[in-house]
PDB file of N, CA and C in Angstrom:
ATOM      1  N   UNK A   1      14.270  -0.724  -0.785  1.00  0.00           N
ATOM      2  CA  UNK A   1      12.958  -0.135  -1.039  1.00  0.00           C
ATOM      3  C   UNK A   1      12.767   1.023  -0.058  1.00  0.00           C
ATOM      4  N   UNK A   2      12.192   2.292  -0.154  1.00  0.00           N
ATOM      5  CA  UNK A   2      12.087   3.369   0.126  1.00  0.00           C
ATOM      6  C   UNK A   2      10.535   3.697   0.701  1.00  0.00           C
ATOM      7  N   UNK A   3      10.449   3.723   2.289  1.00  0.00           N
ATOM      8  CA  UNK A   3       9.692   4.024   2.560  1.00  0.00           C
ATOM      9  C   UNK A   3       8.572   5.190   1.738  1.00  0.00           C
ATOM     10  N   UNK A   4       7.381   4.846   1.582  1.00  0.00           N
ATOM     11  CA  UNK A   4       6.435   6.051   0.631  1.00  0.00           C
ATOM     12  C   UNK A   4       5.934   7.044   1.763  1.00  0.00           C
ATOM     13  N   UNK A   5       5.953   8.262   1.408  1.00  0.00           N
ATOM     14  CA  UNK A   5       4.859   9.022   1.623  1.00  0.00           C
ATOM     15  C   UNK A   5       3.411   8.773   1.494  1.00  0.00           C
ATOM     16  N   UNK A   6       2.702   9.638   2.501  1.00  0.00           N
ATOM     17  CA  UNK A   6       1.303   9.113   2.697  1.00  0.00           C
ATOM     18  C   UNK A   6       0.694   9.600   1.016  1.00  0.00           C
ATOM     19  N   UNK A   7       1.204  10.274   0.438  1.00  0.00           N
ATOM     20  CA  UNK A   7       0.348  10.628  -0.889  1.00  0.00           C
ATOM     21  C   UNK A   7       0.806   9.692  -1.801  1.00  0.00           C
ATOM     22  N   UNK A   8       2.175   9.178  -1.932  1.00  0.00           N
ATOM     23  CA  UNK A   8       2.962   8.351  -2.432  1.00  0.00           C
ATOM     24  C   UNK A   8       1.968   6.992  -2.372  1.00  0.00           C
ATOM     25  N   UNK A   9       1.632   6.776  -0.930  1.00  0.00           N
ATOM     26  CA  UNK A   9       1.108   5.155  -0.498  1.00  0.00           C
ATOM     27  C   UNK A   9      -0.109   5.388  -1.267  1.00  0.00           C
ATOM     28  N   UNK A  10      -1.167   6.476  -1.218  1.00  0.00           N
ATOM     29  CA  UNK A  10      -2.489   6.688  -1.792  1.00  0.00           C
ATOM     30  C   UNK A  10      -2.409   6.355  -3.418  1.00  0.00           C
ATOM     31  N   UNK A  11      -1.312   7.301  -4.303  1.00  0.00           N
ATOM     32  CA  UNK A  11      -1.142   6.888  -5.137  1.00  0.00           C
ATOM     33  C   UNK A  11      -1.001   5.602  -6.030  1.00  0.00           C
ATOM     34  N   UNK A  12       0.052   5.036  -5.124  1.00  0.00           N
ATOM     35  CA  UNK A  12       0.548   3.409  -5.253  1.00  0.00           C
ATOM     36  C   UNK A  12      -0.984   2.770  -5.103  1.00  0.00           C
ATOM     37  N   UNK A  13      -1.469   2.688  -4.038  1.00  0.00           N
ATOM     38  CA  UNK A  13      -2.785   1.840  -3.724  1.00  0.00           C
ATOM     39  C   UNK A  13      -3.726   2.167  -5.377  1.00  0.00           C
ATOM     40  N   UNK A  14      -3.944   3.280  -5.606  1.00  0.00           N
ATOM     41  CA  UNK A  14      -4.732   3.197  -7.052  1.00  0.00           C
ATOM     42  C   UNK A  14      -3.873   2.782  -7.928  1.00  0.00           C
ATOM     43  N   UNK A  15      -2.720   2.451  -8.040  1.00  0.00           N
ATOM     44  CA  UNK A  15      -1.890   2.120  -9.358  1.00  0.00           C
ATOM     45  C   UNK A  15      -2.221   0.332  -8.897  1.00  0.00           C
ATOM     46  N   UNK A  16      -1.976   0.060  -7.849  1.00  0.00           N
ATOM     47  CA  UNK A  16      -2.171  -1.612  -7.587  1.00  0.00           C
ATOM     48  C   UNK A  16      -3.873  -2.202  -8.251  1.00  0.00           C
ATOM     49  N   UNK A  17      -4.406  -1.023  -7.845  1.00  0.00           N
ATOM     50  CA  UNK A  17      -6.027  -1.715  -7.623  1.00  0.00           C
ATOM     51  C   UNK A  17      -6.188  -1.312  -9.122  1.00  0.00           C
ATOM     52  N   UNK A  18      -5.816  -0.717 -10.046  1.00  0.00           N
ATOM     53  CA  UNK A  18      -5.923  -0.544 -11.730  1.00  0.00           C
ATOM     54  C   UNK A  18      -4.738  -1.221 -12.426  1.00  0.00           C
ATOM     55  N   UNK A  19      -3.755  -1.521 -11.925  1.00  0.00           N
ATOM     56  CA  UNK A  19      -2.779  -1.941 -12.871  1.00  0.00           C
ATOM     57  C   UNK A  19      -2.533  -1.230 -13.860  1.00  0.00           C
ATOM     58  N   UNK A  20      -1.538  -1.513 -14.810  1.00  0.00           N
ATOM     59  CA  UNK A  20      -1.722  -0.163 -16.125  1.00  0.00           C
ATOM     60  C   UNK A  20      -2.267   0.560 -16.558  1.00  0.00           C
ATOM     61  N   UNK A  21      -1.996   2.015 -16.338  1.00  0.00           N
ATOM     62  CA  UNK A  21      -3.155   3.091 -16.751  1.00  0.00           C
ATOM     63  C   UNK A  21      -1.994   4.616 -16.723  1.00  0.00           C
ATOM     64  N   UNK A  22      -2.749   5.515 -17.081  1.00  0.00           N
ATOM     65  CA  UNK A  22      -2.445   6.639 -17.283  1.00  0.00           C
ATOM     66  C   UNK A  22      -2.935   7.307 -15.681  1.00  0.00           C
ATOM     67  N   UNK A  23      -2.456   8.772 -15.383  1.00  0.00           N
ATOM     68  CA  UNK A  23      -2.942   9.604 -14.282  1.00  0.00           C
ATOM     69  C   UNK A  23      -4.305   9.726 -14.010  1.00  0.00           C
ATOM     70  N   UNK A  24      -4.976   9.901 -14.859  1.00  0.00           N
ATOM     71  CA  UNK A  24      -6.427  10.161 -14.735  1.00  0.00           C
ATOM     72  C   UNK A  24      -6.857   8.664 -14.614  1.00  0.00           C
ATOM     73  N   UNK A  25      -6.357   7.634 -15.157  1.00  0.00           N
ATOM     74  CA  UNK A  25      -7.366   6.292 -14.643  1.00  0.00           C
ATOM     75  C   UNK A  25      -7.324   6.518 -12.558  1.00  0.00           C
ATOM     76  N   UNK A  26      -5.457   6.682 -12.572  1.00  0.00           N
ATOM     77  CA  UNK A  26      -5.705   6.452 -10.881  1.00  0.00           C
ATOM     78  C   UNK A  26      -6.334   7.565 -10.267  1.00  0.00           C
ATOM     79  N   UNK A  27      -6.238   8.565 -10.496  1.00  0.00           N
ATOM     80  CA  UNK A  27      -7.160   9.789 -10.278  1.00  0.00           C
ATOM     81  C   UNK A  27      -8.452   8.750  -9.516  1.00  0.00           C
ATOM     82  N   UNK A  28      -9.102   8.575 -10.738  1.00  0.00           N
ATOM     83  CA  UNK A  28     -10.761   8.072 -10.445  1.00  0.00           C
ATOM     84  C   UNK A  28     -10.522   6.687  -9.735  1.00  0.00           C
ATOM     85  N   UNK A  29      -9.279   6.507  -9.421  1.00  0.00           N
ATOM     86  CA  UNK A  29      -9.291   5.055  -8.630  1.00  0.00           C
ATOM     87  C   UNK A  29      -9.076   5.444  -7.077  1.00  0.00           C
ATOM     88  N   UNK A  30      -8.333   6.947  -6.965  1.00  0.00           N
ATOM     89  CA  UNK A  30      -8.244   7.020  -5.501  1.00  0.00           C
ATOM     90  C   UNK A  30      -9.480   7.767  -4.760  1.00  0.00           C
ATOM     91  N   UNK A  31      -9.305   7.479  -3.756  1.00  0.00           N
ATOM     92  CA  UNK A  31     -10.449   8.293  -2.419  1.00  0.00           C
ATOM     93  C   UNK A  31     -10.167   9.543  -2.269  1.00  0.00           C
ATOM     94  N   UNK A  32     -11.319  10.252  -2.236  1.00  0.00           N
ATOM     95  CA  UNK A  32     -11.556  11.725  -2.215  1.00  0.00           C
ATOM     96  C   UNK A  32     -10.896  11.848  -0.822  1.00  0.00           C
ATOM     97  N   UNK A  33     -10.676  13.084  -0.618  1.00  0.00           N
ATOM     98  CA  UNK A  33     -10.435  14.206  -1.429  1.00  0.00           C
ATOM     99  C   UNK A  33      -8.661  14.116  -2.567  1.00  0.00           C
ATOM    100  N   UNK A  34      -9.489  13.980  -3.935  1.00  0.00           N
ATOM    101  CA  UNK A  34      -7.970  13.866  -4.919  1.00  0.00           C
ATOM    102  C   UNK A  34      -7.342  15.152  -5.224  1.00  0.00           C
ATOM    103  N   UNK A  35      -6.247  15.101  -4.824  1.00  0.00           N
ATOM    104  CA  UNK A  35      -5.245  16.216  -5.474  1.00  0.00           C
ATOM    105  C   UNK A  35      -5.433  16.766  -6.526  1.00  0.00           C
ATOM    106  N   UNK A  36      -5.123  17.813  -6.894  1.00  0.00           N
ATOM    107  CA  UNK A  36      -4.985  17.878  -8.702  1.00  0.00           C
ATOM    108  C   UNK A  36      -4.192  17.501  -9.741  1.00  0.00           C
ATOM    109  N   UNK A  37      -4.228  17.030 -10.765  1.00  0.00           N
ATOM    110  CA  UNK A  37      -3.999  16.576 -11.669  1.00  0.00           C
ATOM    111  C   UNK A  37      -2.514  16.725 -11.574  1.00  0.00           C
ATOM    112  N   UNK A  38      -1.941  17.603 -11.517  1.00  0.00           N
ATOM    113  CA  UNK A  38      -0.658  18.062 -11.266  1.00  0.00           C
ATOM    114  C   UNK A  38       0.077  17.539 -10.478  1.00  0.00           C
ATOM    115  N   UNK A  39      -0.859  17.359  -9.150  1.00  0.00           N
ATOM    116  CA  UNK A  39      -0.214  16.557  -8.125  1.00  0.00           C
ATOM    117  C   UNK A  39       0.229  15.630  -8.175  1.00  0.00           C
ATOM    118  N   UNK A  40      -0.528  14.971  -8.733  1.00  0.00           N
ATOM    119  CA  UNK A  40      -1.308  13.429  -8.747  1.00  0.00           C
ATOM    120  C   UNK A  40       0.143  13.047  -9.653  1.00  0.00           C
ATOM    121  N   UNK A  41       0.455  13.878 -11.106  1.00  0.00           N
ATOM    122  CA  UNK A  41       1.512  13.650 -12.176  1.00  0.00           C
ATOM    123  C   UNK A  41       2.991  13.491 -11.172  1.00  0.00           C
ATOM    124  N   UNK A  42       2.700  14.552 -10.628  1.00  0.00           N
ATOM    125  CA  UNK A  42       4.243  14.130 -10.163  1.00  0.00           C
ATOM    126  C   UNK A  42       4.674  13.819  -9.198  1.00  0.00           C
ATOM    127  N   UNK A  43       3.370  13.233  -8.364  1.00  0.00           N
ATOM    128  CA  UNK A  43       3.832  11.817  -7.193  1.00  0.00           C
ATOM    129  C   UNK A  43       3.968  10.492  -8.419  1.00  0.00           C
ATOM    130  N   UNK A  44       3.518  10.281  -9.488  1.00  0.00           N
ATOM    131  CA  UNK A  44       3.498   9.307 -10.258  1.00  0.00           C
ATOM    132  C   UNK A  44       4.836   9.276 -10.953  1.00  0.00           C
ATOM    133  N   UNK A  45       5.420  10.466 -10.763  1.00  0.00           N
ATOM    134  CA  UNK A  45       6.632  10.829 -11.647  1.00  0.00           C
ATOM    135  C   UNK A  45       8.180  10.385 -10.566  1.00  0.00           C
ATOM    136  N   UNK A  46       7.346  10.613  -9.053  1.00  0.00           N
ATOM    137  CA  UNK A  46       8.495  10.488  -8.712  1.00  0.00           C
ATOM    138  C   UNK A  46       8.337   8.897  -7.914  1.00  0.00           C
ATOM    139  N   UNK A  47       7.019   7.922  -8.315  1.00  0.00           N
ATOM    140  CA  UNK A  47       7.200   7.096  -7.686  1.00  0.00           C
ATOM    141  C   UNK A  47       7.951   5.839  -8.754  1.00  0.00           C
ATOM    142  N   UNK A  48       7.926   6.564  -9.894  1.00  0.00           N
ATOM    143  CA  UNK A  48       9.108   5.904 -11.328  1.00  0.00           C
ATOM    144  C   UNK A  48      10.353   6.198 -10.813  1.00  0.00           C
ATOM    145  N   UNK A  49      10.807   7.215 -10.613  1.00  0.00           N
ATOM    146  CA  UNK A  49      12.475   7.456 -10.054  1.00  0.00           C
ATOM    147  C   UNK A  49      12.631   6.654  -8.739  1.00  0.00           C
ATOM    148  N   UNK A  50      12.080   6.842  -7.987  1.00  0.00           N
ATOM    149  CA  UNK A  50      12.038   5.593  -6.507  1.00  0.00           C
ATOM    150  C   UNK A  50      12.057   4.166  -7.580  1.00  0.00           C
ATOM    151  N   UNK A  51      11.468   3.758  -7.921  1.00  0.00           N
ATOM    152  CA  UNK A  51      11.819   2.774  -8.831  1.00  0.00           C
ATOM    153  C   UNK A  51      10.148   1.645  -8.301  1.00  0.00           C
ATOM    154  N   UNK A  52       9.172   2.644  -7.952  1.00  0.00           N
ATOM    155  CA  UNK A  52       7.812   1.567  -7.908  1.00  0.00           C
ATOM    156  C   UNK A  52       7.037   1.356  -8.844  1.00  0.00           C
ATOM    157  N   UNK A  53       7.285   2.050 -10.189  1.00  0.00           N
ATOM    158  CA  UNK A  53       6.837   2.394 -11.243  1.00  0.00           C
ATOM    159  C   UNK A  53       7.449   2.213 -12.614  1.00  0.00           C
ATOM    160  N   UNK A  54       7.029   1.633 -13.436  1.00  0.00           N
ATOM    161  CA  UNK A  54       7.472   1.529 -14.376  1.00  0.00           C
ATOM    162  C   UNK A  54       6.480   1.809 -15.937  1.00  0.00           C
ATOM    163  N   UNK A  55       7.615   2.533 -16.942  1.00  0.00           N
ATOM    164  CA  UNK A  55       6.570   3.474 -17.698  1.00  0.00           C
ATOM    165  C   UNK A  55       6.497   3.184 -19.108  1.00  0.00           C
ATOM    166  N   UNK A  56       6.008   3.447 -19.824  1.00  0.00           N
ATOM    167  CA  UNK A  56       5.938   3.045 -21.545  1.00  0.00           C
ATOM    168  C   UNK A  56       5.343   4.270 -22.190  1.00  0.00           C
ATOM    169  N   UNK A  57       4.978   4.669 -23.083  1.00  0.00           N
ATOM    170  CA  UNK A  57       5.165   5.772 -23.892  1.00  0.00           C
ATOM    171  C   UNK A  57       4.173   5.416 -25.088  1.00  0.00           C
ATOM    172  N   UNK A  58       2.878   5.504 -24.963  1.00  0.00           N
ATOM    173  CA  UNK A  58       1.948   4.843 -26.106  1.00  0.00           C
ATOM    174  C   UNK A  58       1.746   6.612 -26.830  1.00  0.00           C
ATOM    175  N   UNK A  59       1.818   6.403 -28.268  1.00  0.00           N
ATOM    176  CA  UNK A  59       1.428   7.514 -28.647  1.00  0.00           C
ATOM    177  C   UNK A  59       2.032   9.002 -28.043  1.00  0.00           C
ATOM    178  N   UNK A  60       1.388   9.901 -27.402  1.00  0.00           N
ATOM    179  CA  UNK A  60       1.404  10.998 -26.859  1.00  0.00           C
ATOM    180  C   UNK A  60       1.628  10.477 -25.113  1.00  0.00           C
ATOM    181  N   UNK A  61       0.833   9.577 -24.788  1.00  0.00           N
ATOM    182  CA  UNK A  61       0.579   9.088 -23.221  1.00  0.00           C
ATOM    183  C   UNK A  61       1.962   8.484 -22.418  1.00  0.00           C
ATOM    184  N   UNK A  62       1.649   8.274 -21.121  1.00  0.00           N
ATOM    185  CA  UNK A  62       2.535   7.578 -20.193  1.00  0.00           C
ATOM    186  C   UNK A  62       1.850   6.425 -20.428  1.00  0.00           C
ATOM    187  N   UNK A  63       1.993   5.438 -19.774  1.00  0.00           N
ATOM    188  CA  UNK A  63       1.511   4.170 -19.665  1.00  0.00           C
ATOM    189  C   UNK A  63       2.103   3.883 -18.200  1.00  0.00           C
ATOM    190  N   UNK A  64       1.398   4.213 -16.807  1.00  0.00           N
ATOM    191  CA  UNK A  64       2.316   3.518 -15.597  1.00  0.00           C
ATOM    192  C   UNK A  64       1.735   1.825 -15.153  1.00  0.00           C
ATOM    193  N   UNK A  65       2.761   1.499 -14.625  1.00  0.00           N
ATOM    194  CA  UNK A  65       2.529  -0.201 -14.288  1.00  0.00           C
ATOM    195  C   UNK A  65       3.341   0.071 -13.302  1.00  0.00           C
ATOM    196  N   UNK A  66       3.114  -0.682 -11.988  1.00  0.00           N
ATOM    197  CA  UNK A  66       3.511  -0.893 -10.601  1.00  0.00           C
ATOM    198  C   UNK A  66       4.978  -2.292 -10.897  1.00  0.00           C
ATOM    199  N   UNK A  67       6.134  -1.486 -10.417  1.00  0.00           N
ATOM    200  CA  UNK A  67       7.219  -2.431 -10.436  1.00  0.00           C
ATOM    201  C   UNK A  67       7.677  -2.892  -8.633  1.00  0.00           C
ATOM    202  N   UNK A  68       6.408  -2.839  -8.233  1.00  0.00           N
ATOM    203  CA  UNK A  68       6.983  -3.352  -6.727  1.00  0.00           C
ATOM    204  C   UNK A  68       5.621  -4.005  -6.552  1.00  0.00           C
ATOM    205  N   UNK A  69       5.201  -4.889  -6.280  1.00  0.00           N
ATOM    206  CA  UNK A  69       3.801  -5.567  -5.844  1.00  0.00           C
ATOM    207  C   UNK A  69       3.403  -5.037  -4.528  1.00  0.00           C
ATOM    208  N   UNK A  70       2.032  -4.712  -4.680  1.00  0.00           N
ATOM    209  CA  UNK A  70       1.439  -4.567  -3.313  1.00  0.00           C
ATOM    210  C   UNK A  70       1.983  -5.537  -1.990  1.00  0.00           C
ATOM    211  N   UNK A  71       1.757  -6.716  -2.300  1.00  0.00           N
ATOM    212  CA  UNK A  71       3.087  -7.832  -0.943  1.00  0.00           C
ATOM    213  C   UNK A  71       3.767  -7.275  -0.540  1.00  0.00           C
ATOM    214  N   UNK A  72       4.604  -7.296  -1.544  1.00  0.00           N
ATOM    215  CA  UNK A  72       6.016  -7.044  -1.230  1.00  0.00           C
ATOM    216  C   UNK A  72       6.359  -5.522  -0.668  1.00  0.00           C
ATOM    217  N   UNK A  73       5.790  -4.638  -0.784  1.00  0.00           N
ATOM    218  CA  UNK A  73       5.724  -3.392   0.270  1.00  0.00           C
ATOM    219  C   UNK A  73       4.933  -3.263   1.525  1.00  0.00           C
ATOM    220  N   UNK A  74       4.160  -4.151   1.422  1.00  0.00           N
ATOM    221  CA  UNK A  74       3.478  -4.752   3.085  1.00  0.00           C
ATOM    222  C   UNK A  74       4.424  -5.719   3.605  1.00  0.00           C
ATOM    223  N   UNK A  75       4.863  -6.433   3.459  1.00  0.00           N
ATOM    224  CA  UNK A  75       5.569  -7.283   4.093  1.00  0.00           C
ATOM    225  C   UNK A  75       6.652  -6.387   4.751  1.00  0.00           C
ATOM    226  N   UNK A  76       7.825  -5.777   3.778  1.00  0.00           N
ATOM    227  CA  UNK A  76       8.536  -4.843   4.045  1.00  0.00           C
ATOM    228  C   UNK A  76       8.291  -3.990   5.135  1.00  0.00           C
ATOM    229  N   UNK A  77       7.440  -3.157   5.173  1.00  0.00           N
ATOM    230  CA  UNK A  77       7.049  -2.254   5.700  1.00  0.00           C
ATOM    231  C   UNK A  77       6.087  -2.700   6.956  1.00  0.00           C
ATOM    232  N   UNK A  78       5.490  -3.374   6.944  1.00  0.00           N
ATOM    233  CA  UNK A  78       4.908  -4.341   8.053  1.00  0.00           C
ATOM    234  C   UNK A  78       5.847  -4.557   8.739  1.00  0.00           C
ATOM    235  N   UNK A  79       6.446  -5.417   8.910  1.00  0.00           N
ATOM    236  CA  UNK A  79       7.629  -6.005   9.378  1.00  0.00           C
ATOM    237  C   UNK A  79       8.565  -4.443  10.095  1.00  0.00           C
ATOM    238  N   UNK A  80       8.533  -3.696   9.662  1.00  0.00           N
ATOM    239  CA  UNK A  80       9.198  -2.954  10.584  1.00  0.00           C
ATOM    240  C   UNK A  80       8.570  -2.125  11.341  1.00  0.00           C
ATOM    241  N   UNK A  81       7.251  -2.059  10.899  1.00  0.00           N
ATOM    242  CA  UNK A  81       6.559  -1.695  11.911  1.00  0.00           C
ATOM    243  C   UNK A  81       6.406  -1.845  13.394  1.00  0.00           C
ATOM    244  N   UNK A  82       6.265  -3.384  13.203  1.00  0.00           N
ATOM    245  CA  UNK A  82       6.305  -4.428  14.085  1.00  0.00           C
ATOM    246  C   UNK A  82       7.790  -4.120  14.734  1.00  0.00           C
ATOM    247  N   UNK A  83       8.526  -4.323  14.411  1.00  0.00           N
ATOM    248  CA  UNK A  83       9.979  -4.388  14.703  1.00  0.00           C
ATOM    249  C   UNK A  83      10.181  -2.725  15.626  1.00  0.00           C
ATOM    250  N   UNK A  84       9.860  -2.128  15.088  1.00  0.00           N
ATOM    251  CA  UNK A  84      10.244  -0.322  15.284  1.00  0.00           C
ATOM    252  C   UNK A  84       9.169  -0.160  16.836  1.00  0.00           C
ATOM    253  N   UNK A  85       7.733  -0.660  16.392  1.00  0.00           N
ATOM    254  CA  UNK A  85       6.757  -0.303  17.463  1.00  0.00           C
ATOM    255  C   UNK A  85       6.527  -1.428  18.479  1.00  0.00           C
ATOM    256  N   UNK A  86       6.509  -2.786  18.503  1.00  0.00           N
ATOM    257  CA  UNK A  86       5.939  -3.633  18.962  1.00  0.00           C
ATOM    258  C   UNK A  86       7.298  -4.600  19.488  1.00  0.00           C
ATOM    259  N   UNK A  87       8.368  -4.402  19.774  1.00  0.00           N
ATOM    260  CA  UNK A  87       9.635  -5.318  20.297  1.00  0.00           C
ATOM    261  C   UNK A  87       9.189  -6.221  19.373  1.00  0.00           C
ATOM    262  N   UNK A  88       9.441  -6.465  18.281  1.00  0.00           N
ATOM    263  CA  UNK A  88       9.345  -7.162  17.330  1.00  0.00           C
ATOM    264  C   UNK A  88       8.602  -8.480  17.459  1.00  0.00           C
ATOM    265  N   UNK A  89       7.358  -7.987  18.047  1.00  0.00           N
ATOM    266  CA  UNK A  89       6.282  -9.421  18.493  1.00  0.00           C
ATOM    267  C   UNK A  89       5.184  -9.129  17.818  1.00  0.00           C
ATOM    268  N   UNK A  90       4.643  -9.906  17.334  1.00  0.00           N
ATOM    269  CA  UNK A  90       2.950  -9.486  16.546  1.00  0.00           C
ATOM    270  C   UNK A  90       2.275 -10.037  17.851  1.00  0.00           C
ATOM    271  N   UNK A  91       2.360 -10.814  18.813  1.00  0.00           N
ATOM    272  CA  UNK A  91       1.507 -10.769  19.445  1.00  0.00           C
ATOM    273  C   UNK A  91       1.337  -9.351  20.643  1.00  0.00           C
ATOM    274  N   UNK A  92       2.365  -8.410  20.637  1.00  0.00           N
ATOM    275  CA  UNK A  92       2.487  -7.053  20.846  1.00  0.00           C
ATOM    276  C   UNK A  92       1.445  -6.502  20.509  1.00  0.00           C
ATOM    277  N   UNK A  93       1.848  -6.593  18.695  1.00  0.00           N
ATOM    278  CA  UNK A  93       0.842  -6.178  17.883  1.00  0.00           C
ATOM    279  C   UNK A  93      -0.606  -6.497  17.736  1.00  0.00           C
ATOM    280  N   UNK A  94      -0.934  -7.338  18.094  1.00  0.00           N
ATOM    281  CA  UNK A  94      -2.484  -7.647  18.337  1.00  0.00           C
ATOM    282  C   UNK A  94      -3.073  -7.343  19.374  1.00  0.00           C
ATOM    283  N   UNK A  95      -2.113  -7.673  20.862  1.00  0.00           N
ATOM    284  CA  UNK A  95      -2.652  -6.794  22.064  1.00  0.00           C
ATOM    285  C   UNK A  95      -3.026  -5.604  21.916  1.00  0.00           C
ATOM    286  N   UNK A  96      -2.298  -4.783  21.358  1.00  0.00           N
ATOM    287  CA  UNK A  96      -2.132  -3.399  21.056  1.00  0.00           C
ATOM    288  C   UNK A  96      -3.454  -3.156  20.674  1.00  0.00           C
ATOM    289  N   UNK A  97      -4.321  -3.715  19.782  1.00  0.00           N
ATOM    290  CA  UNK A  97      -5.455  -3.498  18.863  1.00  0.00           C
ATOM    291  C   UNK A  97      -6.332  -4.026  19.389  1.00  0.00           C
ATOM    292  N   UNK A  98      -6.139  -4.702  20.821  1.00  0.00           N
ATOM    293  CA  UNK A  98      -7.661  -5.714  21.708  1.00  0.00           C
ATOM    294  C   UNK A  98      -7.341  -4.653  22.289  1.00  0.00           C
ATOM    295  N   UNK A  99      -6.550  -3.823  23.019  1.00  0.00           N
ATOM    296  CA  UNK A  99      -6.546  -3.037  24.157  1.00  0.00           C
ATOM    297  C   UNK A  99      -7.415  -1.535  23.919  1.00  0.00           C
ATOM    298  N   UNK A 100      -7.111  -1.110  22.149  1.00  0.00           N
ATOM    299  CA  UNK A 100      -7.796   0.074  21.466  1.00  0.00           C
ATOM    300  C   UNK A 100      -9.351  -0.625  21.362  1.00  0.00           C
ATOM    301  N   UNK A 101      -9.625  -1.441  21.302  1.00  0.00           N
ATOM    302  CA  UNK A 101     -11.057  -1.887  20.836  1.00  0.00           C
ATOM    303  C   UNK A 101     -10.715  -1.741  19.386  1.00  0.00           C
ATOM    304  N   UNK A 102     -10.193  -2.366  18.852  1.00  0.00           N
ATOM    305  CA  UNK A 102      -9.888  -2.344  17.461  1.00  0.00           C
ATOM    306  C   UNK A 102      -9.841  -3.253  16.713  1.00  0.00           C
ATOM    307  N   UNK A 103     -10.292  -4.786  17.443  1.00  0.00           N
ATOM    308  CA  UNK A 103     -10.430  -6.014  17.118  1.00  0.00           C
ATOM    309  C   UNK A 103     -11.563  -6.955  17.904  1.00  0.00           C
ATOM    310  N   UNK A 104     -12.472  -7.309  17.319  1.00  0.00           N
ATOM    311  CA  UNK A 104     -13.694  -8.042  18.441  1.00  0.00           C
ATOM    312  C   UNK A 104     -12.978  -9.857  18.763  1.00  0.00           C
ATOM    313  N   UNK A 105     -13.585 -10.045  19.518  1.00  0.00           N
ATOM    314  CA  UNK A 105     -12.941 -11.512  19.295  1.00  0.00           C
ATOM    315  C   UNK A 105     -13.627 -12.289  18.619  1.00  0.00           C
ATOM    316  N   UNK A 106     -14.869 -11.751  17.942  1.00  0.00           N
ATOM    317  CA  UNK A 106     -14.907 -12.994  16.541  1.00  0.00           C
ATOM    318  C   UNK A 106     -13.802 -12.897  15.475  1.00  0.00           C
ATOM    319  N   UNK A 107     -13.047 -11.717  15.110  1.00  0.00           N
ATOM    320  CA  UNK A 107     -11.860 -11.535  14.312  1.00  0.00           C
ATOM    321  C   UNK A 107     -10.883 -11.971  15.056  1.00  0.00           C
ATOM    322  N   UNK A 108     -10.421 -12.364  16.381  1.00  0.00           N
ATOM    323  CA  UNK A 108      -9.448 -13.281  16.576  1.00  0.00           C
ATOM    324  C   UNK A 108      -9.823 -14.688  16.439  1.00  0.00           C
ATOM    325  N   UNK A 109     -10.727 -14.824  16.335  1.00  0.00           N
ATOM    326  CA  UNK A 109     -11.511 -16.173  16.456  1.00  0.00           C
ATOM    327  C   UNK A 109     -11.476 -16.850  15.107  1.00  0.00           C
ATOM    328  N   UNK A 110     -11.447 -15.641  14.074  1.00  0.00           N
ATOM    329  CA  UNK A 110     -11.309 -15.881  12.600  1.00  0.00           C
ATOM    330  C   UNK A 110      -9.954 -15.843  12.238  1.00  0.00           C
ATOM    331  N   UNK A 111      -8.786 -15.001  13.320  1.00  0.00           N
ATOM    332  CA  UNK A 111      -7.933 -15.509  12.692  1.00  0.00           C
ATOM    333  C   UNK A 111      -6.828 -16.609  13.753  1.00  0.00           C
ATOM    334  N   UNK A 112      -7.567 -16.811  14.612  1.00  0.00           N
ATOM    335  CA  UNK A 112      -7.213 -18.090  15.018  1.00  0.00           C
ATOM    336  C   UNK A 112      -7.319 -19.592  14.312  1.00  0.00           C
ATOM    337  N   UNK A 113      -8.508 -19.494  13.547  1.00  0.00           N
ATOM    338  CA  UNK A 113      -8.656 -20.681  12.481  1.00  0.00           C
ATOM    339  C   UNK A 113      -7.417 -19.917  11.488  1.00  0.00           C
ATOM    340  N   UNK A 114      -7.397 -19.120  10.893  1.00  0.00           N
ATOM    341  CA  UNK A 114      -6.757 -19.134   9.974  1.00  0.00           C
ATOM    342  C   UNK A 114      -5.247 -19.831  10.379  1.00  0.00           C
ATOM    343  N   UNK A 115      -4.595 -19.302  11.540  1.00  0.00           N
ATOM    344  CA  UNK A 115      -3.336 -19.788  12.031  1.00  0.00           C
ATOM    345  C   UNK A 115      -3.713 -21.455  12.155  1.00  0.00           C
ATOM    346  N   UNK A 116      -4.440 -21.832  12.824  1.00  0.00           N
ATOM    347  CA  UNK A 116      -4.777 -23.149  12.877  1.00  0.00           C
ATOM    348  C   UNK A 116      -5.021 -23.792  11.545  1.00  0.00           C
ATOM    349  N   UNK A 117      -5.280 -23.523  10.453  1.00  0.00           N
ATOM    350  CA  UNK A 117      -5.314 -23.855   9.133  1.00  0.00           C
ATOM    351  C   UNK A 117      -4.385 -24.339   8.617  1.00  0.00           C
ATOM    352  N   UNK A 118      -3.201 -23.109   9.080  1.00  0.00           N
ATOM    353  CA  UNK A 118      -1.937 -23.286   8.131  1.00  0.00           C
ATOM    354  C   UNK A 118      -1.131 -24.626   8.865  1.00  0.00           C
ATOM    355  N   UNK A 119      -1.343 -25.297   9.862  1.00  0.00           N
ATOM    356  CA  UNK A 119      -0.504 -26.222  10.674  1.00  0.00           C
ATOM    357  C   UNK A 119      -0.304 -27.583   9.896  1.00  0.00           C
TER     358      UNK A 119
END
C-alpha cells in the first residue's frame, strides 16, 4: 500500500465517508477549500491506478467505491508513524501529545478505561 498524498488522503476521506459515488458527490463531501473539478477527477483517477479505488461505468458516469478501507490505511500508516517518529512506542506517542497540550487528562482518563475494558 502506497503512502497518499495530502490531497490524495482528503480525497480518500470523502470517498470513505460517501461510499459509492461519482466526483461531484465527494466534491460536496470534502472540506473547503475544494479543488476544481478537474482536480478533484484526477486525484480520483489516480487513486484507481494506486489501486484504493475501484470503478464501474453506469451509463455515461464513473461509479468510484473505496478498495482499501479506512482501517486498514490507519493502521498501516499509523503504525509507521509511530515506528518512524516515536522509537516505536505509543506511549512515546502519547507523551508527545501531554507535552504539546494536545490531550487533557480526562481523554487519558477516557482512554484509560477504554484499555482497561479490553482486559
Amino acid at each position: 500500500m502506497e503512502k497518499l498524498t495530502a490531497q490524495e488522503e482528503d480525497a480518500m476521506l470523502a470517498v470513505w465517508k460517501t461510499g459509492e459515488a461519482n466526483v461531484k458527490v465527494f466534491m460536496a463531501a470534502m472540506s473547503p477549500p475544494v479543488p476544481p473539478y478537474t482536480t478533484v477527477a484526477s486525484t480520483i483517477k489516480n487513486l484507481e491506478k494506486k489501486g484504493y479505488l475501484k470503478s464501474r461505468l453506469i451509463g455515461n458516469t464513473y461509479l468510484y467505491a473505496p478498495a482499501v478501507t479506512e482501517e486498514s490505511y490507519k493502521q498501516k500508516f499509523m503504525g509507521n508513524v509511530v515506528k518512524d517518529y516515536f522509537a516505536n512506542s505509543y506511549k512515546e506517542l502519547v507523551s508527545f501529545f501531554v507535552e504539546k497540550n494536545k490531550i487533557s487528562a480526562e481523554e487519558l482518563k477516557e482512554i484509560l478505561g477504554i484499555i482497561e475494558g479490553k482486559k
